[in-house]
PDB file of N, CA and C in Angstrom:
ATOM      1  N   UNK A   1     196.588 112.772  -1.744  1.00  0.00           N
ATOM      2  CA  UNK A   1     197.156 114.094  -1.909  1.00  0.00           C
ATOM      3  C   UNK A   1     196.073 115.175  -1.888  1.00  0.00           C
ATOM      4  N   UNK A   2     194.699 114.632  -2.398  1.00  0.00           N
ATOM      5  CA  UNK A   2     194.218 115.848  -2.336  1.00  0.00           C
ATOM      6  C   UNK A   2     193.372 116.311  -0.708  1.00  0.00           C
ATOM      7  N   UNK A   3     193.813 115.587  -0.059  1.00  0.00           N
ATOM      8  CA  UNK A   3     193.251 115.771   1.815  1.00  0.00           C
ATOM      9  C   UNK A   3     194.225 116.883   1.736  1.00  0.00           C
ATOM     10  N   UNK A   4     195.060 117.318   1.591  1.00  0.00           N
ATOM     11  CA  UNK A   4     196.096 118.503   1.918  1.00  0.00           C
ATOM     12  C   UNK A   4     195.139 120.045   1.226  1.00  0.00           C
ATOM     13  N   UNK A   5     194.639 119.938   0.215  1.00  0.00           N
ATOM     14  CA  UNK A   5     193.457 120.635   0.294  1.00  0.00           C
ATOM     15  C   UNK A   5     191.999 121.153   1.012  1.00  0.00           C
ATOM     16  N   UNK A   6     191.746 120.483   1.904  1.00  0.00           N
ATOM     17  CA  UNK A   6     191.130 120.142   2.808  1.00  0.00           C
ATOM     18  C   UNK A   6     191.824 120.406   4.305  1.00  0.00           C
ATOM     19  N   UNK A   7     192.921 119.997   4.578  1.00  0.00           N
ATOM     20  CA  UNK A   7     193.617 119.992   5.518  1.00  0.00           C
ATOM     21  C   UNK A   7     194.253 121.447   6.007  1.00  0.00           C
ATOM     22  N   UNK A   8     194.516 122.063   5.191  1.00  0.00           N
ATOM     23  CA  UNK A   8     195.551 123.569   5.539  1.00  0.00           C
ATOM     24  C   UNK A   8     194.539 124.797   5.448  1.00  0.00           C
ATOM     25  N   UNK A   9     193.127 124.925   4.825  1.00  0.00           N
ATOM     26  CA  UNK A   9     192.472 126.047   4.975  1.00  0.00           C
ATOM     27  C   UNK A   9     191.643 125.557   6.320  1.00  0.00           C
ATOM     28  N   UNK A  10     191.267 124.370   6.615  1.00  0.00           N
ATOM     29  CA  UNK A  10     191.091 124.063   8.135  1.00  0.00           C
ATOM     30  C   UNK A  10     192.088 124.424   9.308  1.00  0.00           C
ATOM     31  N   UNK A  11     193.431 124.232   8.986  1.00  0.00           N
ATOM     32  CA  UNK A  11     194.490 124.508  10.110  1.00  0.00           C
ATOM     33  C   UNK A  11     194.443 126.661  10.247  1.00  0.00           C
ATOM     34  N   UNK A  12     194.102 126.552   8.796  1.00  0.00           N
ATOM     35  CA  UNK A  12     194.879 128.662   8.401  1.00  0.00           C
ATOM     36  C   UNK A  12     193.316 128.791   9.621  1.00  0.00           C
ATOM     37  N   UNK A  13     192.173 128.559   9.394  1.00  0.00           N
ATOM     38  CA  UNK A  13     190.950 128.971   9.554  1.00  0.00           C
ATOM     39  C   UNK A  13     191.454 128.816  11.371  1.00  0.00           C
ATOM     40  N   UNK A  14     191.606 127.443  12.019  1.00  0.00           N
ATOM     41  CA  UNK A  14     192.171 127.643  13.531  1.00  0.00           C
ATOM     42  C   UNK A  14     193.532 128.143  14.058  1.00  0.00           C
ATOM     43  N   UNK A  15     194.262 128.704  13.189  1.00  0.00           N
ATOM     44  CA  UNK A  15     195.274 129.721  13.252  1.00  0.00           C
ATOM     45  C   UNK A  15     194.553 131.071  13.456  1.00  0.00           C
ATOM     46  N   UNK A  16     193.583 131.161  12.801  1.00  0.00           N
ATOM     47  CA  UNK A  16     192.939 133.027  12.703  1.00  0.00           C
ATOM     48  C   UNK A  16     192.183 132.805  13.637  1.00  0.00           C
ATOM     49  N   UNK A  17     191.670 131.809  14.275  1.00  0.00           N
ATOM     50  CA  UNK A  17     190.805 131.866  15.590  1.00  0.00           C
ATOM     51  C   UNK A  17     191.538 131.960  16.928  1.00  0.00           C
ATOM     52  N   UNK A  18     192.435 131.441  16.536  1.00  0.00           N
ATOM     53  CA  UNK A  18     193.359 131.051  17.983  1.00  0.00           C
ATOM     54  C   UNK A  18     194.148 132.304  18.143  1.00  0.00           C
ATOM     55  N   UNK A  19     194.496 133.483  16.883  1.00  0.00           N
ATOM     56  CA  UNK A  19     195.239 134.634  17.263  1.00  0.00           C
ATOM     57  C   UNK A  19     194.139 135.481  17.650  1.00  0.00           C
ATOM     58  N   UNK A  20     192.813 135.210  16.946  1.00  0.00           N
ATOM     59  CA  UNK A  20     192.002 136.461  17.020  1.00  0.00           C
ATOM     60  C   UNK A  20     191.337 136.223  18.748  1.00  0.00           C
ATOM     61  N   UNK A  21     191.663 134.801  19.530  1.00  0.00           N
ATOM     62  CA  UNK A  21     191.381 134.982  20.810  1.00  0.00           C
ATOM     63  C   UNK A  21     192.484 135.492  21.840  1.00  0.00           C
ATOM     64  N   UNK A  22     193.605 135.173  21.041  1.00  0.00           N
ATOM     65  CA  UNK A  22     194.427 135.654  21.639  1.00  0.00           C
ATOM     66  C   UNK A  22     194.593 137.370  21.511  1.00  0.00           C
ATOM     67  N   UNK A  23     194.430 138.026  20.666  1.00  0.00           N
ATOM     68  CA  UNK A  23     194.567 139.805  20.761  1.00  0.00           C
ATOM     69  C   UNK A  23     193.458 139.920  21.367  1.00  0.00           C
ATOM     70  N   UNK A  24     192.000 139.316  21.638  1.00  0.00           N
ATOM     71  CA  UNK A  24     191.308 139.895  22.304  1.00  0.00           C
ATOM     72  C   UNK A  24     191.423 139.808  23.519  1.00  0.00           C
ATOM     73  N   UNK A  25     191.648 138.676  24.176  1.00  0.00           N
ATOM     74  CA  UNK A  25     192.222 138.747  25.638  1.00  0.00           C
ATOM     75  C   UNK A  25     193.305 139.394  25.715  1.00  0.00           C
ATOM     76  N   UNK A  26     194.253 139.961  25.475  1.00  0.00           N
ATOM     77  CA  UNK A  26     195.306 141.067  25.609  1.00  0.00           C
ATOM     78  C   UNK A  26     194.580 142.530  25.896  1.00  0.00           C
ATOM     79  N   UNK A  27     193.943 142.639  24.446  1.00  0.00           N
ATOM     80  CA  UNK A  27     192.794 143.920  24.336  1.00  0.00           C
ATOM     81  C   UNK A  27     192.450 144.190  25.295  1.00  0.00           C
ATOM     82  N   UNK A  28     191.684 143.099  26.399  1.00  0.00           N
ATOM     83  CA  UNK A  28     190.784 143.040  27.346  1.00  0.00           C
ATOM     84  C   UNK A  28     191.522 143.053  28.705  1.00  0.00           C
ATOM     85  N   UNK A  29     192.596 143.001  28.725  1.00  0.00           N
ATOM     86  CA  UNK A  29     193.562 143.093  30.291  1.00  0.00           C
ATOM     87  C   UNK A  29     193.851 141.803  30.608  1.00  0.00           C
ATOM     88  N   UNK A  30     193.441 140.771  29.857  1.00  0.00           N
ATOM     89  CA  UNK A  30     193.410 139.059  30.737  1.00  0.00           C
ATOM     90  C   UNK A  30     194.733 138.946  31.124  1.00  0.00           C
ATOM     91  N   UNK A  31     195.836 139.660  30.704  1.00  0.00           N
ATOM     92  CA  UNK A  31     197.083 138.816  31.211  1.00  0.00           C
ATOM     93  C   UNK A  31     197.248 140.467  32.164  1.00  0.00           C
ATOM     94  N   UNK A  32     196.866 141.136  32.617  1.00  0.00           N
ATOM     95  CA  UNK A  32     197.688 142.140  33.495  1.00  0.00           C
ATOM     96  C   UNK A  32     197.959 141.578  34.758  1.00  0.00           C
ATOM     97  N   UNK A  33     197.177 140.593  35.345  1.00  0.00           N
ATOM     98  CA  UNK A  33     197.706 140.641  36.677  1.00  0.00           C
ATOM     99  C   UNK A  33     197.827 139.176  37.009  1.00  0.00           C
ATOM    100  N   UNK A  34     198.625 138.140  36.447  1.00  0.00           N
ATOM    101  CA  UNK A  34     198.987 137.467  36.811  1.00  0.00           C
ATOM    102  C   UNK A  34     199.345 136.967  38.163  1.00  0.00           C
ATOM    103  N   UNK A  35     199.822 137.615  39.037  1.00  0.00           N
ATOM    104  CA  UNK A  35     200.585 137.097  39.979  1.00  0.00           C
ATOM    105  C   UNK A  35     199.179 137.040  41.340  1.00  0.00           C
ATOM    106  N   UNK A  36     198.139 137.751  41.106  1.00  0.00           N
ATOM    107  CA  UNK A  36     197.324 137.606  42.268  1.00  0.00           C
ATOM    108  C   UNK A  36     196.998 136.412  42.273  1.00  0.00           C
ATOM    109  N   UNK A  37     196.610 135.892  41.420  1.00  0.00           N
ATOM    110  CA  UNK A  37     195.516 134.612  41.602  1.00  0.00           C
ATOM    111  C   UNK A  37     196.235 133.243  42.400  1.00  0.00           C
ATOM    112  N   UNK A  38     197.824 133.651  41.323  1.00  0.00           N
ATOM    113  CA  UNK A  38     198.300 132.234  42.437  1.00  0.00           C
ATOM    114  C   UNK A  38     198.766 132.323  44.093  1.00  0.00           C
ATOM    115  N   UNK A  39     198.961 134.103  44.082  1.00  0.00           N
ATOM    116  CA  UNK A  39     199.517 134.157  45.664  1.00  0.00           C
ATOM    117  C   UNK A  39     198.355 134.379  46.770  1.00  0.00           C
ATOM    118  N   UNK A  40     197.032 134.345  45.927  1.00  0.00           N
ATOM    119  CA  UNK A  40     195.526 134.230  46.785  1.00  0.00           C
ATOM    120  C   UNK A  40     196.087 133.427  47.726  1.00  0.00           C
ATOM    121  N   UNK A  41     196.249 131.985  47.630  1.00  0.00           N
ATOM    122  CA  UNK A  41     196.197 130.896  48.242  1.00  0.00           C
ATOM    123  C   UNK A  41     196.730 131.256  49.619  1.00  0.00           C
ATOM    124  N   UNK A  42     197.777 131.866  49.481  1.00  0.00           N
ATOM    125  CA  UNK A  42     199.119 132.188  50.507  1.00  0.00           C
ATOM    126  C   UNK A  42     198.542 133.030  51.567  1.00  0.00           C
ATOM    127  N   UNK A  43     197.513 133.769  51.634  1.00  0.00           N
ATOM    128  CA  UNK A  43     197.309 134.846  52.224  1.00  0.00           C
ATOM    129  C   UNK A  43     195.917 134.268  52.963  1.00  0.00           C
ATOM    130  N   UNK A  44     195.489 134.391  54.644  1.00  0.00           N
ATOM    131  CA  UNK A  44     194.146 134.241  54.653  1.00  0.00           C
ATOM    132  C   UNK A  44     193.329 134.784  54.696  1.00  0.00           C
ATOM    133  N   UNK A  45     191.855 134.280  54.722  1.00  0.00           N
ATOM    134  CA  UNK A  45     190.664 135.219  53.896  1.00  0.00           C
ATOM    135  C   UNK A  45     190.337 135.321  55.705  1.00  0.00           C
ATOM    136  N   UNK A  46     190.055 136.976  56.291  1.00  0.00           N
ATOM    137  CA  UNK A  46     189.452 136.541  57.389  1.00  0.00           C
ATOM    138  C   UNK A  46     188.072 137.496  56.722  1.00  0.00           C
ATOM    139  N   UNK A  47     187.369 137.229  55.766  1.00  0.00           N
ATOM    140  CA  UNK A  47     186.253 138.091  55.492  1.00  0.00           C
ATOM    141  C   UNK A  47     185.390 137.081  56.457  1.00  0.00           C
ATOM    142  N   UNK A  48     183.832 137.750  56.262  1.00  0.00           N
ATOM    143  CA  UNK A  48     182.670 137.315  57.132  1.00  0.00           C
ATOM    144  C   UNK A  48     182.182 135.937  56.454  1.00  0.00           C
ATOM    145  N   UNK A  49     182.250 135.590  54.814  1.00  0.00           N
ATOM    146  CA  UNK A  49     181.619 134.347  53.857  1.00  0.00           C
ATOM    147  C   UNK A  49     182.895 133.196  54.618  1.00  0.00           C
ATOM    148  N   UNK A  50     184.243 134.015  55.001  1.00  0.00           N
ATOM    149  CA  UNK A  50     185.130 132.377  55.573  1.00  0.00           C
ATOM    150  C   UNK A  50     184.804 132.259  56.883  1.00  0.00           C
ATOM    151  N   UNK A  51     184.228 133.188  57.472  1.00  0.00           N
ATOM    152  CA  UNK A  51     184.235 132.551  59.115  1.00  0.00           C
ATOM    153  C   UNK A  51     182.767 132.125  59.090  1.00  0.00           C
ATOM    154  N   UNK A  52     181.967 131.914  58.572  1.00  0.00           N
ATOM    155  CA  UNK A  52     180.553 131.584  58.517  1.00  0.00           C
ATOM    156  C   UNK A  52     180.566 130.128  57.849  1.00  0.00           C
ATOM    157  N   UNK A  53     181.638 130.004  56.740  1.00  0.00           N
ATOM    158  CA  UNK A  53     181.921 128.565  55.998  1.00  0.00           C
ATOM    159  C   UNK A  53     182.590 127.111  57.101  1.00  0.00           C
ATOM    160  N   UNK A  54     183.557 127.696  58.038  1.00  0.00           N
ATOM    161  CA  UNK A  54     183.973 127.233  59.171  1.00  0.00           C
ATOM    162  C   UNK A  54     183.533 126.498  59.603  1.00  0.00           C
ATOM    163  N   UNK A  55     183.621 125.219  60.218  1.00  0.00           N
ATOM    164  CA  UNK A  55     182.892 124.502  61.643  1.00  0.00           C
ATOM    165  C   UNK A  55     182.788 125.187  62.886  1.00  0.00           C
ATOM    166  N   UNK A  56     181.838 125.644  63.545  1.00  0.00           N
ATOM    167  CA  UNK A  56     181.688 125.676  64.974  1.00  0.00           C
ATOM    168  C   UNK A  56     183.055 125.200  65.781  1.00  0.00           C
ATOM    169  N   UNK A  57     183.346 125.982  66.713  1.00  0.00           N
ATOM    170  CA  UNK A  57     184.524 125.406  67.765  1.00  0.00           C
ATOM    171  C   UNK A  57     183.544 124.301  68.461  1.00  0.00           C
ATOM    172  N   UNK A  58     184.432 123.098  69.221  1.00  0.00           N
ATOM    173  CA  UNK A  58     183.058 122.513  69.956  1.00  0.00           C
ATOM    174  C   UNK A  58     184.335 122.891  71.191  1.00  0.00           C
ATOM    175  N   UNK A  59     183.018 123.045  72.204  1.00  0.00           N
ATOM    176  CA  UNK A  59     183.830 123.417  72.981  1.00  0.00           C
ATOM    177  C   UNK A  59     184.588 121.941  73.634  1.00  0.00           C
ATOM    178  N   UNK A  60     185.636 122.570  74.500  1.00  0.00           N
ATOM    179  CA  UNK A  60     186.888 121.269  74.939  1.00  0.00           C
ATOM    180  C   UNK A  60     186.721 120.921  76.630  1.00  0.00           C
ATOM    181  N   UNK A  61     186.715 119.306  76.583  1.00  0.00           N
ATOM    182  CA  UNK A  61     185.776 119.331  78.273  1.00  0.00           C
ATOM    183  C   UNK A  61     186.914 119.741  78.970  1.00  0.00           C
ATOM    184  N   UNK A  62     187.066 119.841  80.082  1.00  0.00           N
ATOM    185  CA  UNK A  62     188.089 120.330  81.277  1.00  0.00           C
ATOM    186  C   UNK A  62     188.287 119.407  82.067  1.00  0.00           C
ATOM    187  N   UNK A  63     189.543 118.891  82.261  1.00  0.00           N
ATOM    188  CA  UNK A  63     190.321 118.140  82.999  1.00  0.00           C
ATOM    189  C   UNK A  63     190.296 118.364  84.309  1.00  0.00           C
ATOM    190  N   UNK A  64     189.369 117.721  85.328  1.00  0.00           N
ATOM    191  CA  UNK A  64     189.560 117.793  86.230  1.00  0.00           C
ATOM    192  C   UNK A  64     190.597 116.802  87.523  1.00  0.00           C
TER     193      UNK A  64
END
């Protein structure tokens, strides 16, 4: 019985950590924009870092 002494100012103590990370990421904007990150995928990158990441075309022989 007496672990329950021990036990609940450990749980209160990761209760006040786990809210106090949670208002600070709010504070901080972490949840405003949800929806970009997953519809990145969907969209393609034609910047200069993806066409440089690419393989070379090889070129294709011709059927004569």
């Amino acid at each position: 019985m007496n672990v329950w002494f021990l036990i609940i100012p450990v749980i209160l103590v990761f209760v006040v950590i786990v809210l106090a990370i949670f208002f600070w990421s709010v504070k901080n904007d972490q949840f405003e924009d949800l929806d970009r990150q997953g519809s990145n995928i969907l969209f393609d990158d034609d910047g200069e870092a993806h066409r440089r990441a690419q393989p070379a075309d090889k070129p294709t022989k011709s059927r004569s």
